[in-house]
Protein backbone atom coordinates (compact mmCIF):
# COMPACT_ATOMS: atom_id res chain seq x y z
CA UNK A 1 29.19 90.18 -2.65
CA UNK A 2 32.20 90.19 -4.49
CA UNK A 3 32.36 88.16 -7.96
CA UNK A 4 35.42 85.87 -8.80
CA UNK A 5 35.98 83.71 -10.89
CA UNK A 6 37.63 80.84 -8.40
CA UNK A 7 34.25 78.89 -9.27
CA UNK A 8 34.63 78.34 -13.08
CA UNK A 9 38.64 77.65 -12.05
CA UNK A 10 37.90 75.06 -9.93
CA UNK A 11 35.34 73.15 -12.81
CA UNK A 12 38.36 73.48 -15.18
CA UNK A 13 41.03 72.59 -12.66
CA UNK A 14 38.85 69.45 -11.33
CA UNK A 15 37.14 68.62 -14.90
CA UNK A 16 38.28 64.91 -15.86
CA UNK A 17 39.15 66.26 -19.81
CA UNK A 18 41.21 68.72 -18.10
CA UNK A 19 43.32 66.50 -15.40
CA UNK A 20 43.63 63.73 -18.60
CA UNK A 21 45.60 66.65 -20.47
CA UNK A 22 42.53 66.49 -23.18
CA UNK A 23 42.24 70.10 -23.50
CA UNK A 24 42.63 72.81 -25.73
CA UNK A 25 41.46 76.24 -26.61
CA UNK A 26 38.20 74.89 -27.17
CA UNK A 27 37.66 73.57 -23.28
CA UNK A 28 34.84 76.15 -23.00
CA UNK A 29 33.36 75.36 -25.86
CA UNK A 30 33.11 71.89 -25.27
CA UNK A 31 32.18 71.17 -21.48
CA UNK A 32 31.46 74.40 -19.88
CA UNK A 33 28.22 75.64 -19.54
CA UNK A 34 26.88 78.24 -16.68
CA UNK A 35 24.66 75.84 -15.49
CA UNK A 36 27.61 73.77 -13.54
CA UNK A 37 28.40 76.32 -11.50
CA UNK A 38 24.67 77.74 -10.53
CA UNK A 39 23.89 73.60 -9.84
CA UNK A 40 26.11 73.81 -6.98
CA UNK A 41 25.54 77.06 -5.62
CA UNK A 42 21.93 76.41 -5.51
CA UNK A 43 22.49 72.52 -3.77
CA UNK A 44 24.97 74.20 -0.99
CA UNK A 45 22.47 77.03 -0.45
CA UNK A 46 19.43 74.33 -0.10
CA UNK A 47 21.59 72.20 2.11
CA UNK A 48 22.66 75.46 4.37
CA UNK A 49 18.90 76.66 4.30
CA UNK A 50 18.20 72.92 6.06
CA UNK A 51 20.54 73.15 8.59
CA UNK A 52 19.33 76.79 9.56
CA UNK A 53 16.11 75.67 9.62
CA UNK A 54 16.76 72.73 11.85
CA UNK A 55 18.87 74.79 13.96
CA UNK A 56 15.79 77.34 14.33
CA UNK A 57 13.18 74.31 14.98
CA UNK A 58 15.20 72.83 17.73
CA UNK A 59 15.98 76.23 19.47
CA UNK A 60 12.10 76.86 19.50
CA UNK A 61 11.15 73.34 21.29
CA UNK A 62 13.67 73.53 23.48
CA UNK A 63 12.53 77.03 24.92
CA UNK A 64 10.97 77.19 28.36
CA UNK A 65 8.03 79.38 28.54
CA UNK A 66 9.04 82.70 30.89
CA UNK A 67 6.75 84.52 33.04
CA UNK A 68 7.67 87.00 35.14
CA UNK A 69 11.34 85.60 34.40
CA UNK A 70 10.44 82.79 36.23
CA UNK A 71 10.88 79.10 33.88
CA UNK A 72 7.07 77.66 33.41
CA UNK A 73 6.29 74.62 35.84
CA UNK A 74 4.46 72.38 32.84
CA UNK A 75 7.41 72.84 30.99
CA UNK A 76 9.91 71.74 33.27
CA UNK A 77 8.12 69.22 35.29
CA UNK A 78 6.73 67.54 31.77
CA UNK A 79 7.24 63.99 31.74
């Protein structure tokens, strides 16, 4: 996809140094490292790989079996 840098803005903009006005040409220097930014990525994409995956699970049990396009008897008279 396309790269941007709206990531490594939003650590600065949101960074408590930053907001306190405790900054100065060496911000990067002193707090930034690549690993902030990959930490999150890599948390939203577990937490979005979850919900797909729980999404997928519950679509599968809740399937009827079809035969003949006719809805399976033991699965819709099951108790």
């Amino acid at each position: 996809g396309v790269q941007t840098t709206l990531d490594f803005a939003d650590f600065v903009m949101n960074h408590e140094a930053f907001v306190g006005g405790e900054f100065s040409t060496h911000f990067v220097e002193n707090y930034f490292s690549p690993s902030a930014l990959q930490s999150e990525d890599a948390e939203l994409e577990a937490v979005g790989a979850a919900a797909v995956a729980n999404l997928l699970q519950g679509a599968k049990t809740n399937q009827s079996v079809v035969s003949h396009g006719k809805s399976s008897r033991w699965k819709t008279n099951r108790s």
